[in-house]
Structures are given as C-alpha cells and as structure tokens.
C-alpha atoms as a PDB file:
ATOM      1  CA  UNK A   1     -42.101  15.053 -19.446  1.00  0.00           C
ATOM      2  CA  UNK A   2     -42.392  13.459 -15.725  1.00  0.00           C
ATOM      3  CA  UNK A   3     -40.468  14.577 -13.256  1.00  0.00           C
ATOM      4  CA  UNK A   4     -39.265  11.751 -11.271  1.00  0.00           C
ATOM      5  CA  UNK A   5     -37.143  13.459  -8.273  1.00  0.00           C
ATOM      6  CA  UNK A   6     -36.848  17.639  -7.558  1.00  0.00           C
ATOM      7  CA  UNK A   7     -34.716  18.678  -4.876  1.00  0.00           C
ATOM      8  CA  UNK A   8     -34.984  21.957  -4.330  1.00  0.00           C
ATOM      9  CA  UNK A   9     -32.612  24.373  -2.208  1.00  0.00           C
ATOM     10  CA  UNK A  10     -31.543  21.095   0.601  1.00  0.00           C
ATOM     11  CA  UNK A  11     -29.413  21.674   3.048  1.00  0.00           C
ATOM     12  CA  UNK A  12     -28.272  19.232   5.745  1.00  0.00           C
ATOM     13  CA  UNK A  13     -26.951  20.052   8.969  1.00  0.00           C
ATOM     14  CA  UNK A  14     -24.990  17.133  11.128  1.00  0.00           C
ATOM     15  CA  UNK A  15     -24.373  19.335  14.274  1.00  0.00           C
ATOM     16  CA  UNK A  16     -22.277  22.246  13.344  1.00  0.00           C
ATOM     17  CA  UNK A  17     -21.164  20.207   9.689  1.00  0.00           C
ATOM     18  CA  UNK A  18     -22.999  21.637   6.895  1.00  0.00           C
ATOM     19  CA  UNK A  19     -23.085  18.601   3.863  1.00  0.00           C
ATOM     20  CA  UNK A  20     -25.716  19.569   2.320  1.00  0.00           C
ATOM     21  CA  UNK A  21     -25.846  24.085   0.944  1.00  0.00           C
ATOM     22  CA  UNK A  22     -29.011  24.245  -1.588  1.00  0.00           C
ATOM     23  CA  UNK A  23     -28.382  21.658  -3.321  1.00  0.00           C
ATOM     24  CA  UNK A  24     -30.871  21.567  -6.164  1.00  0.00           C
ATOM     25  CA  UNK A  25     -31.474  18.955  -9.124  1.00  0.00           C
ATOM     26  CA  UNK A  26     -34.159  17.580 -11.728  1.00  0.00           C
ATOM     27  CA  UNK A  27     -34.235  13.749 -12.419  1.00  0.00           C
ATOM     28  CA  UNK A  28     -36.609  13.087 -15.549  1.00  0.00           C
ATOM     29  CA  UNK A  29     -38.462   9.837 -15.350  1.00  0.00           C
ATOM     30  CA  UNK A  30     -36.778   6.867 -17.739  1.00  0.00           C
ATOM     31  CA  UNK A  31     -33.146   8.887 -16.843  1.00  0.00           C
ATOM     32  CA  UNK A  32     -30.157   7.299 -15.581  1.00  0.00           C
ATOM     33  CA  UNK A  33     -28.618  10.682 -13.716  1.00  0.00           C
ATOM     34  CA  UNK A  34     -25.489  10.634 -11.622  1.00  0.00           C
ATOM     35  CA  UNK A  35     -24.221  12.531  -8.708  1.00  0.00           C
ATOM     36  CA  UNK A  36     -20.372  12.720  -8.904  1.00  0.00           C
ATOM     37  CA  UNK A  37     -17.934  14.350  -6.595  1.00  0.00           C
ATOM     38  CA  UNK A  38     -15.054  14.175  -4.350  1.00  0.00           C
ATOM     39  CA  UNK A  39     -15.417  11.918  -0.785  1.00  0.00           C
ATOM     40  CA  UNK A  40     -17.719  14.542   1.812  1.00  0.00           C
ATOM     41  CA  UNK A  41     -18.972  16.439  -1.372  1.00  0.00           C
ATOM     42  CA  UNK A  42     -22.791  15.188  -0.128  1.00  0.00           C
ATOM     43  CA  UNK A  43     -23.453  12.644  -2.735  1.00  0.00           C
ATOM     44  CA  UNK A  44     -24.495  10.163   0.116  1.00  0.00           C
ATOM     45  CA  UNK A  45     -26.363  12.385   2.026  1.00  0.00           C
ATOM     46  CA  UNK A  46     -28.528  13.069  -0.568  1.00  0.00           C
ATOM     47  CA  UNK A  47     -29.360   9.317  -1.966  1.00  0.00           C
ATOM     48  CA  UNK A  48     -30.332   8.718   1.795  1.00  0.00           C
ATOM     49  CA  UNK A  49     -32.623  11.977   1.555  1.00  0.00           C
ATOM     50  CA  UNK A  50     -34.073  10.715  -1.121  1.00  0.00           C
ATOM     51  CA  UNK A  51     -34.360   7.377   0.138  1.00  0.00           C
ATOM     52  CA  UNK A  52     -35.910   8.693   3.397  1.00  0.00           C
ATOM     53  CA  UNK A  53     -33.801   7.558   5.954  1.00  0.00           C
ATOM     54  CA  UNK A  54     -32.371  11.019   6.498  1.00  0.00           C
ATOM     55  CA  UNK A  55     -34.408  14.079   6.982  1.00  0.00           C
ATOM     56  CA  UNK A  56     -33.732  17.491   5.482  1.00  0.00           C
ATOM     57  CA  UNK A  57     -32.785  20.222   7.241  1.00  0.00           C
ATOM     58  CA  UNK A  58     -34.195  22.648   5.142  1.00  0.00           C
ATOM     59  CA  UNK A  59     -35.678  22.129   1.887  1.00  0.00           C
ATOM     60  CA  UNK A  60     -37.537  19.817   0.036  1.00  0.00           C
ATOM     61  CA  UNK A  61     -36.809  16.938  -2.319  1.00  0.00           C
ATOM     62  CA  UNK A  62     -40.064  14.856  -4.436  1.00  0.00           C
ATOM     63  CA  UNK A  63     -40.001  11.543  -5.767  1.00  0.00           C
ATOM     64  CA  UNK A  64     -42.875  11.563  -8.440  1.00  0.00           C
ATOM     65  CA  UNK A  65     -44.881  14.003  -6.424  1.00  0.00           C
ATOM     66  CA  UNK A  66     -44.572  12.748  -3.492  1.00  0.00           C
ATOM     67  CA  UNK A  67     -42.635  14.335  -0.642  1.00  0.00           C
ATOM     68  CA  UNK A  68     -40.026  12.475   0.979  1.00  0.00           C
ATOM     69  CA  UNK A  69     -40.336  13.880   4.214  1.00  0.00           C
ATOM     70  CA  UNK A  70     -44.487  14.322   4.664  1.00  0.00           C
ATOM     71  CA  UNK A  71     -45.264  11.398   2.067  1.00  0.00           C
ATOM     72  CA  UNK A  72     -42.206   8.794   3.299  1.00  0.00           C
ATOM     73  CA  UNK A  73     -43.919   5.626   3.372  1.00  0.00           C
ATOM     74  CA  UNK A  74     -45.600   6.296  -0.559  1.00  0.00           C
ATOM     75  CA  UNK A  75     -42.159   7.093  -1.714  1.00  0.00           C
ATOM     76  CA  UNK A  76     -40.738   3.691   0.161  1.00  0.00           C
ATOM     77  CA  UNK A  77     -43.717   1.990  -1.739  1.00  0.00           C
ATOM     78  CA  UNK A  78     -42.055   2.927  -5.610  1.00  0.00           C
ATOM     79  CA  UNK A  79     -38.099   2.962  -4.665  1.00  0.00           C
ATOM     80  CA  UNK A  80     -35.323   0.778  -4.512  1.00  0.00           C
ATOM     81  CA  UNK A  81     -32.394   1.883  -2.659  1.00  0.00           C
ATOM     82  CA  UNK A  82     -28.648   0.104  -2.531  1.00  0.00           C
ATOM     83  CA  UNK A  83     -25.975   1.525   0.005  1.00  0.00           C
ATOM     84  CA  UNK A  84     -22.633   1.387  -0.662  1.00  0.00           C
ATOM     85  CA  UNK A  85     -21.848  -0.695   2.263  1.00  0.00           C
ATOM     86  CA  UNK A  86     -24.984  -2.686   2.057  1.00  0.00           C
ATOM     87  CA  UNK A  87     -24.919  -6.605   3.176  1.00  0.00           C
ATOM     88  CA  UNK A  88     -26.633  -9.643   2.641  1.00  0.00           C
ATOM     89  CA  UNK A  89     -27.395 -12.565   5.342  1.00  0.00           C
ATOM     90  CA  UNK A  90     -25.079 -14.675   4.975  1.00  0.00           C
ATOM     91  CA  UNK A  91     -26.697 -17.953   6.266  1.00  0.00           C
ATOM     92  CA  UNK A  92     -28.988 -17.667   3.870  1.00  0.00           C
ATOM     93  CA  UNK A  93     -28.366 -18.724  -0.174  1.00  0.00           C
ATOM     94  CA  UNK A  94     -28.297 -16.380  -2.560  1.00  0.00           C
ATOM     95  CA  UNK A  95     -31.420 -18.130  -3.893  1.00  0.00           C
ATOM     96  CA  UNK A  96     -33.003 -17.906  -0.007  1.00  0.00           C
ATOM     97  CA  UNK A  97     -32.156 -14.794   0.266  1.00  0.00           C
ATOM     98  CA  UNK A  98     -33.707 -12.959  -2.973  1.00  0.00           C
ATOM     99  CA  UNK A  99     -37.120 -15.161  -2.339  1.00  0.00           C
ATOM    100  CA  UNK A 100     -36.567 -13.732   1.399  1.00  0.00           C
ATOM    101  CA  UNK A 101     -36.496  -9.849  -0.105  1.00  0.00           C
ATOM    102  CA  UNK A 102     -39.030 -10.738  -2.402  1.00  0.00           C
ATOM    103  CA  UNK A 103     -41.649 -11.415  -0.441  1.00  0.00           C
ATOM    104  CA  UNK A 104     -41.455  -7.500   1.138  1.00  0.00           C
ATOM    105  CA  UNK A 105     -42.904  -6.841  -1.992  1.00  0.00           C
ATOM    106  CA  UNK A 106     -45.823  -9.255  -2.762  1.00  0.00           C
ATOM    107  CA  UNK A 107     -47.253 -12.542  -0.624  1.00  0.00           C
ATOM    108  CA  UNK A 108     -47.952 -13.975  -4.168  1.00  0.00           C
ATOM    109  CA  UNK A 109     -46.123 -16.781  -4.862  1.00  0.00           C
ATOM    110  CA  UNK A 110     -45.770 -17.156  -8.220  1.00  0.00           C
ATOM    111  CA  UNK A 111     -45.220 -13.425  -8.087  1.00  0.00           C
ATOM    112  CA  UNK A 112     -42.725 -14.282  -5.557  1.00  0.00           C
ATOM    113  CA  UNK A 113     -40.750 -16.525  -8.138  1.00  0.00           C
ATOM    114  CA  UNK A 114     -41.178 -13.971 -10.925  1.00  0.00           C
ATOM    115  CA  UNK A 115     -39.305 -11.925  -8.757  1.00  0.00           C
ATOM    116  CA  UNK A 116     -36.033 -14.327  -7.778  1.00  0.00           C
ATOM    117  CA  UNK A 117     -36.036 -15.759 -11.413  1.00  0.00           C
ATOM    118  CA  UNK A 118     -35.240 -12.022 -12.826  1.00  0.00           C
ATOM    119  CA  UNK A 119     -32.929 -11.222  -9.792  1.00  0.00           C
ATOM    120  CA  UNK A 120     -30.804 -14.529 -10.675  1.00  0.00           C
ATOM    121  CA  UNK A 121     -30.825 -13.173 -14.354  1.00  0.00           C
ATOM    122  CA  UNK A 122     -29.191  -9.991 -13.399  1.00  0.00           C
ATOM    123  CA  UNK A 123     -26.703 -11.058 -11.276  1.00  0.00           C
ATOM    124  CA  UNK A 124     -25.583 -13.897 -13.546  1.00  0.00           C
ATOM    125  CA  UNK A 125     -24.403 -15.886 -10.866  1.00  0.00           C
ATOM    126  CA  UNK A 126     -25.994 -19.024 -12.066  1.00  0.00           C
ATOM    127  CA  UNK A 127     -25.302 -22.294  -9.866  1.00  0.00           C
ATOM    128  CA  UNK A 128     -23.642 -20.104  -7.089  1.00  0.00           C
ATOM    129  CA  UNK A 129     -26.867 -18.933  -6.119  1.00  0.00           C
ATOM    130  CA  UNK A 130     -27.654 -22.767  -3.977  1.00  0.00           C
ATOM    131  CA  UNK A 131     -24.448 -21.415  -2.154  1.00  0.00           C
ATOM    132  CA  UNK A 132     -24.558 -20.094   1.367  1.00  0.00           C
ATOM    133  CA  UNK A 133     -23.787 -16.330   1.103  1.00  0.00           C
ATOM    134  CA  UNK A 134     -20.657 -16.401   3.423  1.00  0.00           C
ATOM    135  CA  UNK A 135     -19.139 -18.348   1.028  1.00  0.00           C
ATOM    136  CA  UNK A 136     -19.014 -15.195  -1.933  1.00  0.00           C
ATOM    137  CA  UNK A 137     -16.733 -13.002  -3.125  1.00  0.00           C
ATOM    138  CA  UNK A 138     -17.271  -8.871  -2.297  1.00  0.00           C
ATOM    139  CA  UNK A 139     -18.210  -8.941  -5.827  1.00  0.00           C
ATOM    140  CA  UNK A 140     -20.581 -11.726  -5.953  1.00  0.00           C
ATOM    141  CA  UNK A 141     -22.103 -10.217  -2.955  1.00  0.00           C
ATOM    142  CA  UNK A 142     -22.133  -7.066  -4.547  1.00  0.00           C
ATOM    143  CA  UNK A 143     -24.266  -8.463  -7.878  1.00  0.00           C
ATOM    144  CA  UNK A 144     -26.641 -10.369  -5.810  1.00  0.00           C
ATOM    145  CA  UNK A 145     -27.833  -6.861  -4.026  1.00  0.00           C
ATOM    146  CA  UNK A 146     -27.686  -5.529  -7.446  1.00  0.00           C
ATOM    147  CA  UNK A 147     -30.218  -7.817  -8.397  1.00  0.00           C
ATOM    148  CA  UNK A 148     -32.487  -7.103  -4.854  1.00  0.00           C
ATOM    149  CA  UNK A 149     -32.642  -3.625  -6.045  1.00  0.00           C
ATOM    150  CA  UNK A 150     -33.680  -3.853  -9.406  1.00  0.00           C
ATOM    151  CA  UNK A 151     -35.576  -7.051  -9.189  1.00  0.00           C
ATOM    152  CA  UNK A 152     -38.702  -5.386  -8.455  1.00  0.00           C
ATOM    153  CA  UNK A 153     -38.761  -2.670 -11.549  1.00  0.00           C
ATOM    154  CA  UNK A 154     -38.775   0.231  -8.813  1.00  0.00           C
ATOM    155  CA  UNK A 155     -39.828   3.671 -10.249  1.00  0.00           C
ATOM    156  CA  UNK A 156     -36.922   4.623  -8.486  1.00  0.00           C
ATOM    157  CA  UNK A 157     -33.606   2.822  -8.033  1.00  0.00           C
ATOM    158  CA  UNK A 158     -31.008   4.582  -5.546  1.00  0.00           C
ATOM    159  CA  UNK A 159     -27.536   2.928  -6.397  1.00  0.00           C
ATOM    160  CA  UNK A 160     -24.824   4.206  -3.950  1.00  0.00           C
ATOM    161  CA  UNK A 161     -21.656   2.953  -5.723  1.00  0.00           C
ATOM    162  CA  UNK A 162     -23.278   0.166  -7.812  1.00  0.00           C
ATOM    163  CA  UNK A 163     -19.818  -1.433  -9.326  1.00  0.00           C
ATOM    164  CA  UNK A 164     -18.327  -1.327  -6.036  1.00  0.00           C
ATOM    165  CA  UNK A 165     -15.934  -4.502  -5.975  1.00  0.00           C
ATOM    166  CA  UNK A 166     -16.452  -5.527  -8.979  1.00  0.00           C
ATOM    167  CA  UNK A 167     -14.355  -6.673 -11.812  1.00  0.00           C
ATOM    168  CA  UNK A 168     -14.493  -5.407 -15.500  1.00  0.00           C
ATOM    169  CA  UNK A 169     -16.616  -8.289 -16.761  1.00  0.00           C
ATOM    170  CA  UNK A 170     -19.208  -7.941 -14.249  1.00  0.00           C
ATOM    171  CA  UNK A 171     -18.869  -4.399 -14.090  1.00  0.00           C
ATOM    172  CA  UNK A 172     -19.907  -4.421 -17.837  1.00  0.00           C
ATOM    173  CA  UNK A 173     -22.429  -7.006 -16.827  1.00  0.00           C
ATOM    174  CA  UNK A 174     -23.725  -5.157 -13.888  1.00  0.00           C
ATOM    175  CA  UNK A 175     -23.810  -1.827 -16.484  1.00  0.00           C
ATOM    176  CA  UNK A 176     -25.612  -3.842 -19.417  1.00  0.00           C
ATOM    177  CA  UNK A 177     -28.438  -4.872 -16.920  1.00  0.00           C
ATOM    178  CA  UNK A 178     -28.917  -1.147 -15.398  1.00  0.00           C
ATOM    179  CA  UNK A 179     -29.435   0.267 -18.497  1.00  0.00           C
ATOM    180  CA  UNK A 180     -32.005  -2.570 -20.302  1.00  0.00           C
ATOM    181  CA  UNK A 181     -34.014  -1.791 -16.811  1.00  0.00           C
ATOM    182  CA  UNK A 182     -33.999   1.753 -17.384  1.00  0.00           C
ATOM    183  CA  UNK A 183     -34.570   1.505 -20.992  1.00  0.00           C
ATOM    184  CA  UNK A 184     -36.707  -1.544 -21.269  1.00  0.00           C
ATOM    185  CA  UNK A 185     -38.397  -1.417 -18.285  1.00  0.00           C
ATOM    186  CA  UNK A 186     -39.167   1.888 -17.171  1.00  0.00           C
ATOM    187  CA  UNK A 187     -36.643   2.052 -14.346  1.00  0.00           C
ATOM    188  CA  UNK A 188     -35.698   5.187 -13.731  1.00  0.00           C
ATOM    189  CA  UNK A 189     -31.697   5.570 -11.725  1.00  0.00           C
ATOM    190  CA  UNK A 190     -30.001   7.788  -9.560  1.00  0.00           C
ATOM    191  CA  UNK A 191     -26.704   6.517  -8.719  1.00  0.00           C
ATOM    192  CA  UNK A 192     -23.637   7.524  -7.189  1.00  0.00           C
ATOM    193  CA  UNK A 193     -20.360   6.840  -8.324  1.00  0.00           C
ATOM    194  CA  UNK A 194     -16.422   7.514  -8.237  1.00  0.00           C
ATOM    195  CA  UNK A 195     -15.867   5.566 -11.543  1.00  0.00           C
ATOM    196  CA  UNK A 196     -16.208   8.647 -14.466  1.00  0.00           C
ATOM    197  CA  UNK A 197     -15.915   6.011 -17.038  1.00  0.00           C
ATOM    198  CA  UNK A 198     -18.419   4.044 -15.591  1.00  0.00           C
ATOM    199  CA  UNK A 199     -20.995   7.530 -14.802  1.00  0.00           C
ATOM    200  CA  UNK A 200     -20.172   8.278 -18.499  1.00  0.00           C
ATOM    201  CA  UNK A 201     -21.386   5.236 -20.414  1.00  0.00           C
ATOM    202  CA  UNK A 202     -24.030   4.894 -18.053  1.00  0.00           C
ATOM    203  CA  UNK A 203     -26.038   7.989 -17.427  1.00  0.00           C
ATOM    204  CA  UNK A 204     -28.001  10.387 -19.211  1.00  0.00           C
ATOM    205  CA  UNK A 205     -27.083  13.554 -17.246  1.00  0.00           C
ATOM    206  CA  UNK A 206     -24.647  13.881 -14.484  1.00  0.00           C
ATOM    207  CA  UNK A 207     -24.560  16.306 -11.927  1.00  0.00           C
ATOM    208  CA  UNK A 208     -21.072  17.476 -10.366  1.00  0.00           C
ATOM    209  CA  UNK A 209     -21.721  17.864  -7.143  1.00  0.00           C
ATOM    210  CA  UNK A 210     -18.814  20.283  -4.763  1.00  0.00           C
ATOM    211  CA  UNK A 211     -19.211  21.499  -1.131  1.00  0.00           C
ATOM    212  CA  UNK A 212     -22.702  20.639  -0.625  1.00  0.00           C
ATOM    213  CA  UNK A 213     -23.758  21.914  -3.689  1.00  0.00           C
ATOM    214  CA  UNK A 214     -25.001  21.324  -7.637  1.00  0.00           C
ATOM    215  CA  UNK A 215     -21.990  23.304  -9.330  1.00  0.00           C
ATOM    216  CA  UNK A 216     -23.275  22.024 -12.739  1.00  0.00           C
ATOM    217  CA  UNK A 217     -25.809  19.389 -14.610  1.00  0.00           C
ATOM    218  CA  UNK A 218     -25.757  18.182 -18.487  1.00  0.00           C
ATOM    219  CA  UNK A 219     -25.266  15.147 -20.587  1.00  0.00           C
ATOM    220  CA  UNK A 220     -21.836  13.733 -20.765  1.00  0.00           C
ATOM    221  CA  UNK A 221     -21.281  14.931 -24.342  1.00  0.00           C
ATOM    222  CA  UNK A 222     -22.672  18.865 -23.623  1.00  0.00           C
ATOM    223  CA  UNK A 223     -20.361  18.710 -20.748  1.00  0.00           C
ATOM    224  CA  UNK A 224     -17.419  17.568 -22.339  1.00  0.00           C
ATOM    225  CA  UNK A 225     -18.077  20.224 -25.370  1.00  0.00           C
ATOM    226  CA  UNK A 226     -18.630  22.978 -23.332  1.00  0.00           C
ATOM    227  CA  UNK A 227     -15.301  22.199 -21.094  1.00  0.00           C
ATOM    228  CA  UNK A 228     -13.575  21.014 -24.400  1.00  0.00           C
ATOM    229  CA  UNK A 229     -12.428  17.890 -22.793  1.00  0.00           C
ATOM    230  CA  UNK A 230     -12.014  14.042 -23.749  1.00  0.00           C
ATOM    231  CA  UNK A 231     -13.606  12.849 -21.151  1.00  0.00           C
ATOM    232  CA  UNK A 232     -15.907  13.296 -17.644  1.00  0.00           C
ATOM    233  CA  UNK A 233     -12.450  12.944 -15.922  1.00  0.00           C
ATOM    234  CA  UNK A 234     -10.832  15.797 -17.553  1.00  0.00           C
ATOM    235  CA  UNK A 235     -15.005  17.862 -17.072  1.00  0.00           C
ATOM    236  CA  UNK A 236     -14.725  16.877 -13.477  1.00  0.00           C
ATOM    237  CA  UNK A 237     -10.679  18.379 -12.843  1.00  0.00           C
ATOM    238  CA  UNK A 238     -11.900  21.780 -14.941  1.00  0.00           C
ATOM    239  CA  UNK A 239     -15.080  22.442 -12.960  1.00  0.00           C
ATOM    240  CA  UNK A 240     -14.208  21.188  -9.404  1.00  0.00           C
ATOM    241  CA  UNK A 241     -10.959  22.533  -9.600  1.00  0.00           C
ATOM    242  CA  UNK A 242      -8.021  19.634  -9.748  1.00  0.00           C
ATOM    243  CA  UNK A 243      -7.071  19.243 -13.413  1.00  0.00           C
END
C-alpha cells in the first residue's frame, strides 16, 4: 500500500512554546484521516507542516516521498491545502474567482473550464456563482473554497476545519462531495476538525492528537470497541481525559 504522508518524531518550537513533541503518523493513499484534539493540541501546526508553509523544528514529515522541507515546491505541485480562516476576493464572482485559481494550475483553457465546471458542482451554489463574492454568506464562502481545493483532484487535500460555518444541509453536501473525491477520484484527505460526528462519518482513521503529540490512531469503529463507547465523542473524553 502507498504511503501518502509519514511524519515522523516532529516537533515544533515557537520561541520557548513547544506545539509540536514527536508527533508521529501514517496517512495511506485513497484515506480520509483526521487529526482531532482540543484548541493548542497542534492540529494546525501540523496541516501547515505538511502544507509547507511552516518548517519543522526537528523531524521529518513526507508527502508521497517527497520531503516537505528539502522537496517543498514538488510537494506544492500534488497538494491542496484549505485554512481554516482562508478568504476569497471578494470583487471577484464566485465564477471569476475559481477560473482565477484555476489557471495556477494549467494555462489550458478548456482545461481551465474543466476545472470551474467541477468546482461549481461541488459547491452547489448554482446561479450565486455570477454574484460578487462580498455579497455571500460565511457559508457560501466557505463551499466555494471547498470547491478551490478539491477542484483540481490534488493527491493531497489539507482541509483545516472544512464544515466551518456551515449548515447541516451543506455540511452533508460538503461531506458527500469529500468522500466521492476520495473514493472516486483518488483524492486522498487530511483534515482537521472539532465536529466528532462529522470526523466519524467522514474518515477512515483518526488520530487523537494531545499536547503536541499522537496519543492514539485507528478507525472509528476499532476505537470505539476498544474504549467501549457509542461514539468518537465519548473515545475522545476516555483517552484525552474529559469524559
């Protein structure tokens, strides 16, 4: 099986704040694999590792082989990456702006429209997409980025918070679409998320992250067997320490 990201033994210094303590993980390729945790547990830090716009301080993390510090600009060349707090320009429409981002990617043009005809199908906002983005909701902004990052069939998408702002509809909307790319199209996800409900229908194999560090990786369903629990809420409480 492919190995589509390794981190092995990271740690991340920010001055005399330690985020990151050895934190180690396997992502296989075709997963969806989430990092969950409490606020400053380091799930941020290490999607921007990963991403490349952070460095390591020690330790090394590989995105299909390549080496996100010594190999940056190959792994920038197969990843998608979506901040939390990511924004749009909002003079543009949402149809300007997707053929905009597109065209990082190729300088073909019907390439080009390939591109903004699948990012309009996953964000499902239809005619809205001739309006000016100033004019949308946090949520429709939210499932228009959605659509940037996966538009492309990345080997890689980074999803920081993926559902952030958005209603249950398009939350289930937004959830339907990650998993047909990762499943259909040979996406494979790492994404970040406070919503266990959400982590749990979505990913393969979570990782709990605490202080900095892996405290323990598995399916949803070995997790919840092994802690005896109904859900990754209840997993979560046992193993980090609030239940």
């Amino acid at each position: 099986m492919t190995i589509a990201v390794e981190a092995k033994k990271v740690i991340k210094d920010f001055g005399n704040v330690r985020a990151l303590d050895g934190l180690s993980f396997t992502i296989n390729a075709g997963e969806i694999f989430g990092l969950i945790g409490l606020n400053g547990a380091g799930k941020t830090t290490t999607l921007r590792i990963v991403s490349t716009l952070l460095l390591p301080t020690e330790g090394t993390i590989t995105v299909f082989g390549h080496e996100v510090v010594n190999e940056a600009d190959k792994v920038r060349n197969i990843i998608s990456y979506l901040p939390e707090e990511a924004g749009a320009y909002k003079n543009l429409s949402g149809f300007e702006y997707l053929k905009f981002m597109a065209k990082f990617s190729t300088k073909d043009k019907n390439r080009i429209q390939e591109l903004v005809d699948d990012a309009a199908e996953i964000s499902g906002l239809g005619e809205r997409l001739n309006d000016k983005v100033k004019g949308y909701s946090k949520g429709m902004k939210r499932r228009l980025l959605v659509a940037r990052a996966l538009m492309t069939k990345p080997k890689l998408a980074i999803l920081d918070e993926p559902n952030s702002g958005l209603d249950v509809l398009h939350s289930v909307h937004v959830r339907n679409l990650i998993k047909k790319y990762a499943k259909e199209k040979g996406v494979t996800v790492l994404l970040s998320s406070h919503n266990m409900l959400e982590v749990e229908y979505l990913c393969d194999r979570v990782a709990i992250v605490n202080k900095g560090q892996v405290v323990i990786e598995g399916s949803p369903e070995k997790l919840k067997t092994k802690y005896k629990a109904l859900n990754l809420e209840d997993v979560f409480g046992e193993v980090v320490g609030f239940a």
